[in-house]
N, C-alpha and C. Protein backbone atom coordinates (compact mmCIF):
# COMPACT_ATOMS: atom_id res chain seq x y z
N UNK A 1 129.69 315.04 -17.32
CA UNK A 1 129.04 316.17 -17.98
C UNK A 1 128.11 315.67 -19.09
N UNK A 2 128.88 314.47 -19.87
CA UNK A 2 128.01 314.55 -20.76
C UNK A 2 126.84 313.49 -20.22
N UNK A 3 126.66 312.94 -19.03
CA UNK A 3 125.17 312.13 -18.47
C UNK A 3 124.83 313.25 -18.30
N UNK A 4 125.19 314.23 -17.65
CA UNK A 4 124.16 315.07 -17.08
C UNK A 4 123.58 316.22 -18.22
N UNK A 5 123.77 315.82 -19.27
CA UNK A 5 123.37 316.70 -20.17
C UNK A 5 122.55 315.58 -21.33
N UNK A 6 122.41 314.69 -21.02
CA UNK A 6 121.73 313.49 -21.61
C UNK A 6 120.29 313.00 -20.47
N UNK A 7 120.73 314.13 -19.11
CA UNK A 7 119.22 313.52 -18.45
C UNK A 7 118.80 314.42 -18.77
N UNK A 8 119.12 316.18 -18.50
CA UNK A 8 118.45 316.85 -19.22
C UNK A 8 117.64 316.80 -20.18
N UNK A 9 118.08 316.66 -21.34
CA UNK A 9 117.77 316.46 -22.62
C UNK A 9 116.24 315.34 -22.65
N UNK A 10 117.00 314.04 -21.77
CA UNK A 10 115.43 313.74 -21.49
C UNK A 10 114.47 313.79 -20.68
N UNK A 11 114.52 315.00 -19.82
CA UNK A 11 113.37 315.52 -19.04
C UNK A 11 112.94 316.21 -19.61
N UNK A 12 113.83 317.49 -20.90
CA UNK A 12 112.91 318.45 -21.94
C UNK A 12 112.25 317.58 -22.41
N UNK A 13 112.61 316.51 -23.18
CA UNK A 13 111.56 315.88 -24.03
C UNK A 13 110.77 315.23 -23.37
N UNK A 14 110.60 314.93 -22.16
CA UNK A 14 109.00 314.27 -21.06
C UNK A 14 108.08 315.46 -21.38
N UNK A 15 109.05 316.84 -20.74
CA UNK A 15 107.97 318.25 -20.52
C UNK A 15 107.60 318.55 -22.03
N UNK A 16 108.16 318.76 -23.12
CA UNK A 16 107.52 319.26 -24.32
C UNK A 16 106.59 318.25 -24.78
N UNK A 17 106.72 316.59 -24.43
CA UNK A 17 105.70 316.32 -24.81
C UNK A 17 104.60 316.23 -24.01
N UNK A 18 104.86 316.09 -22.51
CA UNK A 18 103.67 316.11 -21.59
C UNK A 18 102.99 317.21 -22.16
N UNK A 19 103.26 318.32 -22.61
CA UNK A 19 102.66 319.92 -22.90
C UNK A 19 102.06 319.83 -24.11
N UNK A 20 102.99 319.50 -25.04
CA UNK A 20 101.67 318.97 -25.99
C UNK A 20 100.62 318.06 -26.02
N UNK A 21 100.59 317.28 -25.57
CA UNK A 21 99.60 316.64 -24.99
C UNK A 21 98.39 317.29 -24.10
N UNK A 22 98.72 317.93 -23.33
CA UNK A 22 97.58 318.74 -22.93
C UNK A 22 97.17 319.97 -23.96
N UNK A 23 98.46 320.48 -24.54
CA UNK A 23 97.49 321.68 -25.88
C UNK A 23 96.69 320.72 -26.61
N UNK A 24 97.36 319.52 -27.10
CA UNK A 24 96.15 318.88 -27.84
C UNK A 24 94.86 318.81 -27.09
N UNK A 25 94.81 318.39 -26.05
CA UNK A 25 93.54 317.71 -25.19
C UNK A 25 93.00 319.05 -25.06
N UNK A 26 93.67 320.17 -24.82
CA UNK A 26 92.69 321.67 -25.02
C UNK A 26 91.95 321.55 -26.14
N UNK A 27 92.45 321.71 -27.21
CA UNK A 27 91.77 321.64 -28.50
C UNK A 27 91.08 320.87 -28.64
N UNK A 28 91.02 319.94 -28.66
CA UNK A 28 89.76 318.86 -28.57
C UNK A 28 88.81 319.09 -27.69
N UNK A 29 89.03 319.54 -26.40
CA UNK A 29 87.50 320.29 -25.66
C UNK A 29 87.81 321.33 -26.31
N UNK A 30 88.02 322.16 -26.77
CA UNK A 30 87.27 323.41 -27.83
C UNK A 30 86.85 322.43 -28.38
N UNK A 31 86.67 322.03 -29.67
CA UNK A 31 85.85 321.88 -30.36
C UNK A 31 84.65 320.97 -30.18
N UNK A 32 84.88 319.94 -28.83
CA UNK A 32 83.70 319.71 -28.61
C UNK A 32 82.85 320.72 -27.83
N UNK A 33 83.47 321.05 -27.54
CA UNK A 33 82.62 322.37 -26.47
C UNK A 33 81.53 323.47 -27.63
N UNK A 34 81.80 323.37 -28.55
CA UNK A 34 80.57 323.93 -29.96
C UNK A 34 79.45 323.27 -30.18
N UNK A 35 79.18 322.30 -29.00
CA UNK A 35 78.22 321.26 -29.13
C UNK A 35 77.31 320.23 -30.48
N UNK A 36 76.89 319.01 -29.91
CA UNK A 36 76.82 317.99 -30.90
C UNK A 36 76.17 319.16 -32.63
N UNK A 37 76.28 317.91 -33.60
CA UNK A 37 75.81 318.58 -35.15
C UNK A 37 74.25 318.31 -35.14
N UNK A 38 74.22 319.42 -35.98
CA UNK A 38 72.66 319.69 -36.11
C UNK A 38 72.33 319.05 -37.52
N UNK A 39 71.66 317.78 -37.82
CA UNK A 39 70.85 317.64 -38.92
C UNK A 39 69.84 318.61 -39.89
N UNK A 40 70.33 319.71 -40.29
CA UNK A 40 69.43 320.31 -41.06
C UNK A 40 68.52 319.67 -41.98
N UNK A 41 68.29 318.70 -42.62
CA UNK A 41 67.19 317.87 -42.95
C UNK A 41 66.41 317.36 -42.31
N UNK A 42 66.47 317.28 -41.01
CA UNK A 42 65.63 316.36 -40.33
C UNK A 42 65.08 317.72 -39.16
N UNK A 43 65.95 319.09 -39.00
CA UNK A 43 65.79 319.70 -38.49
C UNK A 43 64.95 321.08 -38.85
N UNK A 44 64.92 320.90 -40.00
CA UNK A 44 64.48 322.53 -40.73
C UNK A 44 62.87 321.90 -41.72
N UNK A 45 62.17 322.20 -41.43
CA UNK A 45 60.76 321.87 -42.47
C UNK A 45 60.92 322.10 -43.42
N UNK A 46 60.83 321.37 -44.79
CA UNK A 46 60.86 321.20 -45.99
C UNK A 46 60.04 322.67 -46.23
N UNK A 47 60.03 323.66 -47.53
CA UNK A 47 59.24 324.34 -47.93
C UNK A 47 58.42 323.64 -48.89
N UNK A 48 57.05 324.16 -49.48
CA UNK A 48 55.91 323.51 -50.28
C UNK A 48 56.19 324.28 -51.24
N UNK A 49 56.16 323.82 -52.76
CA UNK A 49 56.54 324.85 -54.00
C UNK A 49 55.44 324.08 -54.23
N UNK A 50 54.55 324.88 -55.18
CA UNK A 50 52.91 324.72 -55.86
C UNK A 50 53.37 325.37 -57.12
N UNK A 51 53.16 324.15 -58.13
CA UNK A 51 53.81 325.18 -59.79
C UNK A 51 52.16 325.59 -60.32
N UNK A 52 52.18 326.62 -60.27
CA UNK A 52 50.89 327.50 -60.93
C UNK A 52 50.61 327.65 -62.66
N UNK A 53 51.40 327.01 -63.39
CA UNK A 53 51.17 327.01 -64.52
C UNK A 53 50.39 326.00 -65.38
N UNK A 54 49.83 326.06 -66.10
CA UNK A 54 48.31 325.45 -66.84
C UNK A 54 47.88 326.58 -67.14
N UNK A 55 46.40 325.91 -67.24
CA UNK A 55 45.16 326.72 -67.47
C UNK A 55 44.91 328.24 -66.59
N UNK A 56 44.83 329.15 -67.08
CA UNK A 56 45.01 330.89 -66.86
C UNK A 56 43.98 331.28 -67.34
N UNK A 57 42.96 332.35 -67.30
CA UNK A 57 42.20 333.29 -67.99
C UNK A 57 42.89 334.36 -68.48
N UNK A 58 42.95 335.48 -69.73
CA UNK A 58 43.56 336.33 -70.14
C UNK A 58 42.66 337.41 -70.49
N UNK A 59 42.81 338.73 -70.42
CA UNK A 59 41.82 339.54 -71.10
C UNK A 59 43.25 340.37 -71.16
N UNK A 60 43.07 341.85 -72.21
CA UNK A 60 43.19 342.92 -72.34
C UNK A 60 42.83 344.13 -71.92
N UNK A 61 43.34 345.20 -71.52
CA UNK A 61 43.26 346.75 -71.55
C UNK A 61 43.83 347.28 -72.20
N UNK A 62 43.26 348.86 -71.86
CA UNK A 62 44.73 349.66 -72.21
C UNK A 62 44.85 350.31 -73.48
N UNK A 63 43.92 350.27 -74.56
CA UNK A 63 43.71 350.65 -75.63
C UNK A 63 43.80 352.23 -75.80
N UNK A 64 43.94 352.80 -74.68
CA UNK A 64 44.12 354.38 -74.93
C UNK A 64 44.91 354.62 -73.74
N UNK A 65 44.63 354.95 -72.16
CA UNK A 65 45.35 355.27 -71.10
C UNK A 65 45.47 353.93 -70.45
N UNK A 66 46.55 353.08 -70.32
CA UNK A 66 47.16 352.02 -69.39
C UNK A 66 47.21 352.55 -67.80
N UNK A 67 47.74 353.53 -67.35
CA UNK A 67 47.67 353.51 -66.24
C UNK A 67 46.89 354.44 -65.45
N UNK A 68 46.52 354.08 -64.24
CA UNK A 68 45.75 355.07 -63.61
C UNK A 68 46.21 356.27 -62.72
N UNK A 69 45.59 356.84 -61.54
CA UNK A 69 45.99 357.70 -60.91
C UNK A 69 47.48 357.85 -60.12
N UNK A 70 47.26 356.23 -59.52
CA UNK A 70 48.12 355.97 -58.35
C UNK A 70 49.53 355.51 -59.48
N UNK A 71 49.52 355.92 -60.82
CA UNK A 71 50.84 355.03 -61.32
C UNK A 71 50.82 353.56 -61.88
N UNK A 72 49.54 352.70 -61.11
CA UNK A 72 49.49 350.90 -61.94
C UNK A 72 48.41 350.97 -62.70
N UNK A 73 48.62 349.88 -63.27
CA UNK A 73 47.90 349.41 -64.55
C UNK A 73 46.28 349.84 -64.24
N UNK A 74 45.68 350.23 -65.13
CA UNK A 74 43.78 350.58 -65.25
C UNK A 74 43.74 348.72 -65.36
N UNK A 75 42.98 348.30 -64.20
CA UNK A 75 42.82 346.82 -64.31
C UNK A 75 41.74 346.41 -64.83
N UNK A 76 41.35 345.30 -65.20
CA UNK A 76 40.56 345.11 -66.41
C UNK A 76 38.92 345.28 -65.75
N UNK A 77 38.18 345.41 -66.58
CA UNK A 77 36.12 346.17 -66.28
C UNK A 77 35.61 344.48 -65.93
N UNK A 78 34.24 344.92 -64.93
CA UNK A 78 33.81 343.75 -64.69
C UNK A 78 32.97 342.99 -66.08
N UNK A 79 33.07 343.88 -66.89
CA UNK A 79 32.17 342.86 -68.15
C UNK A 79 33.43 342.66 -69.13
N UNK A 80 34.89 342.36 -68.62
CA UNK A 80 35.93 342.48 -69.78
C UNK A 80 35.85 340.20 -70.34
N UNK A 81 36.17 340.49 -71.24
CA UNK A 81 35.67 339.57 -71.72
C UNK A 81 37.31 338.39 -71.71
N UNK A 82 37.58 337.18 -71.08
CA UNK A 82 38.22 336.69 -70.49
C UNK A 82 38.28 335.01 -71.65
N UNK A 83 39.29 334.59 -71.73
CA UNK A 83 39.55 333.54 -72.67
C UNK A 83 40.61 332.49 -71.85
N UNK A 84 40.80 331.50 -72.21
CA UNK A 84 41.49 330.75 -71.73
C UNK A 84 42.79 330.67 -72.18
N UNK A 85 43.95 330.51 -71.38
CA UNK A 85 45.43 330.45 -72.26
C UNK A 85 45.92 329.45 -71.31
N UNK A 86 46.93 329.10 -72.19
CA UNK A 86 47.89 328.37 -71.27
C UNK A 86 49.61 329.25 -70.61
N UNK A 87 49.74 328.89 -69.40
CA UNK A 87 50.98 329.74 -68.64
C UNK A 87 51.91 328.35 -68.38
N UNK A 88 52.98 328.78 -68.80
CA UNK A 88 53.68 330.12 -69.20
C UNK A 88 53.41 330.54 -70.69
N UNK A 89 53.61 331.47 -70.89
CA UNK A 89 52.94 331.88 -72.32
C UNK A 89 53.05 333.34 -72.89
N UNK A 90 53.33 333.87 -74.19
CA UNK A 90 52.98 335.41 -74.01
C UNK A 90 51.81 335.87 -75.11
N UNK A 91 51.26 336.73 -74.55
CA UNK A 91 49.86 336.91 -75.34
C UNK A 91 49.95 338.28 -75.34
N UNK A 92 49.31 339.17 -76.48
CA UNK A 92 49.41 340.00 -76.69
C UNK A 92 47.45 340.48 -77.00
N UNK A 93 47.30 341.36 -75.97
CA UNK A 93 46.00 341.34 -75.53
C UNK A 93 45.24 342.60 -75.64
N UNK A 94 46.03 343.15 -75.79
CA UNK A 94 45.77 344.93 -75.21
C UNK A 94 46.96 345.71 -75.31
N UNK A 95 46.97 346.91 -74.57
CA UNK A 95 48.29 347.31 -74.05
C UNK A 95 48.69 346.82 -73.13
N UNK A 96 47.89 346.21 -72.34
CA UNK A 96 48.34 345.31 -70.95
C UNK A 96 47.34 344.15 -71.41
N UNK A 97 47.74 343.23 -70.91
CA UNK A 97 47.67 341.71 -70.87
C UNK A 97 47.21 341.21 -69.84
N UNK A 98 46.26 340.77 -69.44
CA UNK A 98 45.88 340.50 -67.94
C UNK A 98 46.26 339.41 -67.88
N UNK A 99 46.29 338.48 -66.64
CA UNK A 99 46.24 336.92 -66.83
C UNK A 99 45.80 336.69 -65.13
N UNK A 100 44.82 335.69 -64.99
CA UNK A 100 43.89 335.17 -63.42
C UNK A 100 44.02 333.77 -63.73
N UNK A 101 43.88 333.12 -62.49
CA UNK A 101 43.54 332.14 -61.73
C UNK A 101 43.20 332.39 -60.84
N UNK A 102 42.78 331.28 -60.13
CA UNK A 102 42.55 330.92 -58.72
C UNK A 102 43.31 329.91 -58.13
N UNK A 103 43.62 330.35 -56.45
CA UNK A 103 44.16 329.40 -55.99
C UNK A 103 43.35 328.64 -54.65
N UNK A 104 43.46 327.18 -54.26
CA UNK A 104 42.46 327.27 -53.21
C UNK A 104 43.62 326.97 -52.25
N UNK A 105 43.56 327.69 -50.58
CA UNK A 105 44.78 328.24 -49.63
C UNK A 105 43.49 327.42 -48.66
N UNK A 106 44.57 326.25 -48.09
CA UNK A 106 44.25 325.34 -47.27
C UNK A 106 43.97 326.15 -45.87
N UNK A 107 43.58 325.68 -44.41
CA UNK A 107 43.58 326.47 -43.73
C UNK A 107 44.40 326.57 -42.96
N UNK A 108 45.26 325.21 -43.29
CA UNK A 108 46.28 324.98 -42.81
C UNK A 108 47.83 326.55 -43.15
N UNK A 109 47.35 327.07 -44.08
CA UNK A 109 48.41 327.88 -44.42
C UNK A 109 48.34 329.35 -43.41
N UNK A 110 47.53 329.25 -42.63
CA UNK A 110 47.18 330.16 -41.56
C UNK A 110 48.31 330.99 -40.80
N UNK A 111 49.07 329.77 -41.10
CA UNK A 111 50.09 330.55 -39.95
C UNK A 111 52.05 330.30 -40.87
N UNK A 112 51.72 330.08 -41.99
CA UNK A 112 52.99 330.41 -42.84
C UNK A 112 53.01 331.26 -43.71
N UNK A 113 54.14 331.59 -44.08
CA UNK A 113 54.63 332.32 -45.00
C UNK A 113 54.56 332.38 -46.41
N UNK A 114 53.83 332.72 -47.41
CA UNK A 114 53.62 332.77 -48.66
C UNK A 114 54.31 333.62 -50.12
N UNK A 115 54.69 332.87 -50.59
CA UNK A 115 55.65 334.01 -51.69
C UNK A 115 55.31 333.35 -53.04
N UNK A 116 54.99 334.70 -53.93
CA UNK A 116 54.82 334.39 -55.26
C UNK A 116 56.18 334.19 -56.47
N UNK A 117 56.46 333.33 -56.72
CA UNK A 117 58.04 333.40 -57.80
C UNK A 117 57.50 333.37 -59.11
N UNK A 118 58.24 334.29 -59.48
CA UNK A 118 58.25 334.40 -61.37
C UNK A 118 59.44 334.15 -62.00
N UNK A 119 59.91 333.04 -62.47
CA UNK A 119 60.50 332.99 -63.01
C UNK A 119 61.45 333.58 -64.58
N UNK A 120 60.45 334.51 -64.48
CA UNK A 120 60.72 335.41 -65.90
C UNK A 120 59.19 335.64 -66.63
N UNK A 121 59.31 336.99 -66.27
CA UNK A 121 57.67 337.44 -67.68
C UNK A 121 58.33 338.90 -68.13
N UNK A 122 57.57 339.62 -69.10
CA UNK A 122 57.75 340.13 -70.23
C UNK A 122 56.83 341.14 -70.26
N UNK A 123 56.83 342.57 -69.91
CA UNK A 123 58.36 343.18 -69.09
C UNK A 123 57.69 343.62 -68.06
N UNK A 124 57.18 344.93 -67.91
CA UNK A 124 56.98 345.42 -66.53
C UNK A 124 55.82 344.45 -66.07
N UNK A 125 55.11 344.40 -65.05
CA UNK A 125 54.56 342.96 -64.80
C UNK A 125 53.82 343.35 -63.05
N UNK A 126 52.73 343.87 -63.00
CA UNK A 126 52.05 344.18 -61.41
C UNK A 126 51.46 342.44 -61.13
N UNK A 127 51.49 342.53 -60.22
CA UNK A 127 50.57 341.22 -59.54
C UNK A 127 49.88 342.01 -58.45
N UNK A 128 48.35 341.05 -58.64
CA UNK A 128 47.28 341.72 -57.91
C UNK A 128 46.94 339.83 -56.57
N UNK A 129 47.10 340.04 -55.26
CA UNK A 129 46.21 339.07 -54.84
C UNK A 129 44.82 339.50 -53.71
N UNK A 130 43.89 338.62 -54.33
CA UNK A 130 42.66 338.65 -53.73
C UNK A 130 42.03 340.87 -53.72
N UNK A 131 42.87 340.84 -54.87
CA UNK A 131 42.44 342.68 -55.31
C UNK A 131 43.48 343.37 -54.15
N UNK A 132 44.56 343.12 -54.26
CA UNK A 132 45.01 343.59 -53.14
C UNK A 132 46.93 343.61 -53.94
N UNK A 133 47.22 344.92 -54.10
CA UNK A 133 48.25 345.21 -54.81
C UNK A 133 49.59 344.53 -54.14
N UNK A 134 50.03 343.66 -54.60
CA UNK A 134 51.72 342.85 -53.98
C UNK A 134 52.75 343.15 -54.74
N UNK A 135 52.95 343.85 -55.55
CA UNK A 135 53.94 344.38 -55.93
C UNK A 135 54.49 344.89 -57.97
N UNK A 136 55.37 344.79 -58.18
CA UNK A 136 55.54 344.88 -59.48
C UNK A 136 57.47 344.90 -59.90
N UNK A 137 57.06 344.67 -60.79
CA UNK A 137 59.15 344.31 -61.20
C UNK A 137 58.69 345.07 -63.07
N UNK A 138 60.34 345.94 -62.83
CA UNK A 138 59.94 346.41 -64.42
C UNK A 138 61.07 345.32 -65.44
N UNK A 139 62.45 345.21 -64.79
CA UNK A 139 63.37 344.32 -65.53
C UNK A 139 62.75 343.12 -64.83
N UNK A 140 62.46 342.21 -65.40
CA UNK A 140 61.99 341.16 -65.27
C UNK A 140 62.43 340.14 -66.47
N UNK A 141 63.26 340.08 -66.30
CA UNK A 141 63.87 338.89 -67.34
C UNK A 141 64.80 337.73 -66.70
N UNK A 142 64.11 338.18 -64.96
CA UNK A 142 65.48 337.00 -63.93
C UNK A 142 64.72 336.60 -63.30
N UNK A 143 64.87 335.51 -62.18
CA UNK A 143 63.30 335.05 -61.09
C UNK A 143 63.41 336.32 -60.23
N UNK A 144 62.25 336.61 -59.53
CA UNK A 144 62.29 337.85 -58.57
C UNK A 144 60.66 336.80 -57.53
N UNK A 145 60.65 337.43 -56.41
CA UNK A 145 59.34 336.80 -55.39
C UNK A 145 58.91 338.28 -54.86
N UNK A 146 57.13 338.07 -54.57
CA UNK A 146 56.66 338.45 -53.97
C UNK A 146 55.80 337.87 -52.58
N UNK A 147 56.49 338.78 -51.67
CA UNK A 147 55.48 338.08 -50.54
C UNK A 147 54.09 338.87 -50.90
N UNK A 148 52.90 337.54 -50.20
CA UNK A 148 51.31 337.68 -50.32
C UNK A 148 51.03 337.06 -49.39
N UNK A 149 51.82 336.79 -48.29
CA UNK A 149 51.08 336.32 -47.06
C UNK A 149 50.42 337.42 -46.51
N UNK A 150 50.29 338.59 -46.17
CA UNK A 150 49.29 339.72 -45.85
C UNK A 150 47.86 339.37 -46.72
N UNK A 151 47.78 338.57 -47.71
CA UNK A 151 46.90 339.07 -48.67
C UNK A 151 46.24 337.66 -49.25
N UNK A 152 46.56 336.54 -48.04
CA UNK A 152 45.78 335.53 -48.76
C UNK A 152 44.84 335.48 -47.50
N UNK A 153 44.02 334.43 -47.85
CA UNK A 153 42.65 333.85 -47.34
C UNK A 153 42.40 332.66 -47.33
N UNK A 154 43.08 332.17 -45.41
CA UNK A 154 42.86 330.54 -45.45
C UNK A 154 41.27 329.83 -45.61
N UNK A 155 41.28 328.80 -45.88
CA UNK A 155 40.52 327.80 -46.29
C UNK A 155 39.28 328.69 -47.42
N UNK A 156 39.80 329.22 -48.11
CA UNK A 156 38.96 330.15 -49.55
C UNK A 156 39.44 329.76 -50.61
N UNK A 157 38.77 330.23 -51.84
CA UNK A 157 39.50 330.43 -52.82
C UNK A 157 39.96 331.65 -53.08
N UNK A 158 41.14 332.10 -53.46
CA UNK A 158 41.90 332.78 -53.92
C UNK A 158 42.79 333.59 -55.10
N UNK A 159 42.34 334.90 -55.41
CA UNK A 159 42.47 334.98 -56.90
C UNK A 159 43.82 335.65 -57.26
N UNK A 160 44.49 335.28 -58.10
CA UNK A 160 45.64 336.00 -58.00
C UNK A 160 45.61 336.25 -59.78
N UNK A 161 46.06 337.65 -60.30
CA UNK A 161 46.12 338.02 -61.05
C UNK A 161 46.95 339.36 -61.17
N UNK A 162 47.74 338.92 -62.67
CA UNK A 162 48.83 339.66 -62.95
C UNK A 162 48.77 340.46 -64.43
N UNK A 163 49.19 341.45 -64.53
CA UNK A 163 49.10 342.06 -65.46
C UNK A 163 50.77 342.61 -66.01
N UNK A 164 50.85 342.75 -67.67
CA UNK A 164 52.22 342.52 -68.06
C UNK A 164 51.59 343.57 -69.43
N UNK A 165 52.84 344.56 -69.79
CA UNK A 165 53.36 345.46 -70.81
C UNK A 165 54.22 345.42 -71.44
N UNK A 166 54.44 346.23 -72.14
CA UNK A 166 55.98 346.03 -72.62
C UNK A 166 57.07 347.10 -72.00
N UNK A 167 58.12 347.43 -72.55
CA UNK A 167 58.83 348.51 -71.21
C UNK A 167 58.86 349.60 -71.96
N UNK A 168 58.29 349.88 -72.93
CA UNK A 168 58.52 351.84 -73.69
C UNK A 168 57.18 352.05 -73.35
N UNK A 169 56.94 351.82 -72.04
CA UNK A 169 54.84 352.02 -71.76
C UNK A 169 55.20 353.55 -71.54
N UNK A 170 54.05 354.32 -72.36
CA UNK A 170 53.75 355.27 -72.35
C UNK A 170 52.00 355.56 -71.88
N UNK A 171 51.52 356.54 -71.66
CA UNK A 171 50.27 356.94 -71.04
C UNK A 171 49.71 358.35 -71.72
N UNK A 172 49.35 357.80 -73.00
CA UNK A 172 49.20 356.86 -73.46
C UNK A 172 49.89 356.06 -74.60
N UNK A 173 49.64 354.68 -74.74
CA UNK A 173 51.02 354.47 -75.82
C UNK A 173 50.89 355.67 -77.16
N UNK A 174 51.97 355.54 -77.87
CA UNK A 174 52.22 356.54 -79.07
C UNK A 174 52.55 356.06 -80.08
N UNK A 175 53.37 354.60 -80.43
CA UNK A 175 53.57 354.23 -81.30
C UNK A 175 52.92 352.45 -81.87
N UNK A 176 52.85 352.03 -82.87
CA UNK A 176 52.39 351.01 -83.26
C UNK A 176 53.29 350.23 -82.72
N UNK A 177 54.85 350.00 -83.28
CA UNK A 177 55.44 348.90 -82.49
C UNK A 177 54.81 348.65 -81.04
N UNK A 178 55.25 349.61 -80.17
CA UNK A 178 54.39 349.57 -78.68
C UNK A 178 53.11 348.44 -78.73
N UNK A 179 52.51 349.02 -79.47
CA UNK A 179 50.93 347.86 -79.37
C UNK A 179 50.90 346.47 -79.90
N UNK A 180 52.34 346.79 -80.97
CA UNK A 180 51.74 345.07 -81.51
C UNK A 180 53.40 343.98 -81.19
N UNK A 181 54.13 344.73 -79.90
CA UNK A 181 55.43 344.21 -79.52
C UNK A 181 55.10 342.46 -78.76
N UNK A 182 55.34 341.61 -79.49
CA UNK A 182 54.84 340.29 -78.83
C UNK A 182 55.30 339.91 -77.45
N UNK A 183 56.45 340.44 -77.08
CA UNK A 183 57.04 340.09 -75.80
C UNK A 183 56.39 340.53 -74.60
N UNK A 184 54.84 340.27 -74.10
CA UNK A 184 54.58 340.43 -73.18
C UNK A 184 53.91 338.96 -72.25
N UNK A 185 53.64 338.62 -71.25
CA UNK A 185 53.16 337.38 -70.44
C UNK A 185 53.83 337.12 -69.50
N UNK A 186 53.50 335.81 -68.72
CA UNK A 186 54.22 335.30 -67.74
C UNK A 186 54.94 334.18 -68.73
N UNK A 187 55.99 334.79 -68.77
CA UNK A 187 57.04 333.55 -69.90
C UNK A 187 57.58 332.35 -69.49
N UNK A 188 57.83 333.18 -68.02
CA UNK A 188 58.46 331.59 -67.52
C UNK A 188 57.50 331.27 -66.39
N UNK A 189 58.03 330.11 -65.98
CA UNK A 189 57.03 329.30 -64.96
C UNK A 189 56.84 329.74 -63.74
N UNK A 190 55.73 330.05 -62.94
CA UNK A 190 55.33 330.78 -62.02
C UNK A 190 55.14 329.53 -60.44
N UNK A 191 55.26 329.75 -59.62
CA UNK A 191 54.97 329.08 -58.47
C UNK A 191 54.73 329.63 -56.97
N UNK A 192 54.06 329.26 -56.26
CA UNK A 192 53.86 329.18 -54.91
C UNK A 192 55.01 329.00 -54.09
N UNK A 193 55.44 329.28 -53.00
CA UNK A 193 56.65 328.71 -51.95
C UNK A 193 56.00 329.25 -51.02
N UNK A 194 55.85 328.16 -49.57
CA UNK A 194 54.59 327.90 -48.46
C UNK A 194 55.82 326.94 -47.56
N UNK A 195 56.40 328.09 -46.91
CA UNK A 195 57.15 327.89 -46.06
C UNK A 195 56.35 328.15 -44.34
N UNK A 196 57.24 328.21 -43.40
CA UNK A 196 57.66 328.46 -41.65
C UNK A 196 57.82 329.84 -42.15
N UNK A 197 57.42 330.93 -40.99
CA UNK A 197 57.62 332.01 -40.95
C UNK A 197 59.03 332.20 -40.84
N UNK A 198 59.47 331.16 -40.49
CA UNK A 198 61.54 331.57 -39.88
C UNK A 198 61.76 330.41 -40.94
N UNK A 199 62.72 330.72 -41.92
CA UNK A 199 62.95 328.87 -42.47
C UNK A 199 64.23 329.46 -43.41
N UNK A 200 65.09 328.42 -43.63
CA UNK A 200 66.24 328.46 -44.31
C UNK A 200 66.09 328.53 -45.69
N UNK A 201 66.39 329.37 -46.41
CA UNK A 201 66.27 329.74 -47.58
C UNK A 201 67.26 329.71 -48.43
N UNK A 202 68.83 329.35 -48.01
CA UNK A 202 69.95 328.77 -48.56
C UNK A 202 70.91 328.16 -47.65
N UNK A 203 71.70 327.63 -48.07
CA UNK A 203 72.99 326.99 -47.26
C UNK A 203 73.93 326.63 -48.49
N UNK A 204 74.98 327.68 -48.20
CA UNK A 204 75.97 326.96 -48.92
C UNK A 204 77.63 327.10 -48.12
């Protein structure tokens, strides 16, 4: 009785381990079966960041009605008289604050994706490209992007200009603080991102 309960014993233990042995060998084709790893560095195109800060032109508006029909800023007259500043920066100009450059958009950028980042300006804040309205942020004290790929122009130059208030904007302002509140500009550093129309934008 007791051999025959000692061969037993070791034929269970042939079969439980023959059996694990094949659950293992299952599992291992699962997980190769998710096929080989993908190099995301070598696989995904780098994006192009272009830091836009330097040399800026600045003018003022706004001295009586800031905004116009449609709700944005009355943008500045073709004889408004334009000075040089440096960005990031805050200038106090007007009731609104203009600030231009130019950018020159290779022709190569034809077929990607374009976004404007602000890193922080002071406070409500429209951006205009090539005269062509891309958007506006009123809390603006965090980075926020605008896409302007609709609105650029390969192998040109390219004008992009933004205009900045303070946030008790009234139409028209009413009080002195309002006009002489210093916290208006592009404060923090502004840039380009000139990506793939499809492209990875985080991984964590």
């Amino acid at each position: 009785m007791r051999n025959g309960f000692c061969f037993y014993a070791m034929i269970s233990l042939v079969v439980v381990s023959f059996a694990s042995n094949v659950l293992a060998g299952v599992v291992v084709r699962e997980t190769l079966s998710t096929g080989p790893s993908v190099d995301l560095k070598s696989a995904v195109a780098p994006s192009i960041i272009i830091d836009l800060g330097g040399d800026w032109q600045a003018a003022g508006t706004g001295e009586g009605s800031v905004s116009g029909p449609e709700g944005h800023f009355i943008p500045p007259a073709a004889d408004a008289k334009w000075k040089s500043v440096n960005i990031p920066g805050r200038y106090v100009l007007g009731s609104v604050s203009w600030f231009r450059r130019t950018v020159d958009v290779p022709k190569t950028w034809a077929d990607k994706r374009v976004t404007l980042r602000f890193q922080g300006t002071r406070y409500k804040t429209e951006a205009y490209w090539n005269h062509k309205y891309a958007g506006e942020q009123i809390d603006t004290t965090y980075t926020y992007e605008m896409d302007v790929t609709p609105f650029i122009r390969p192998g040109e130059k390219n004008e992009l200009l933004v205009g900045t208030a303070a946030t008790n904007i009234q139409n028209p302002p009413s009080a002195l603080p309002y006009i002489s509140n210093p916290r208006r500009g592009i404060s923090m550093p502004v840039s380009l991102i000139v990506s793939d129309p499809v492209a990875v934008t985080d991984i964590f």
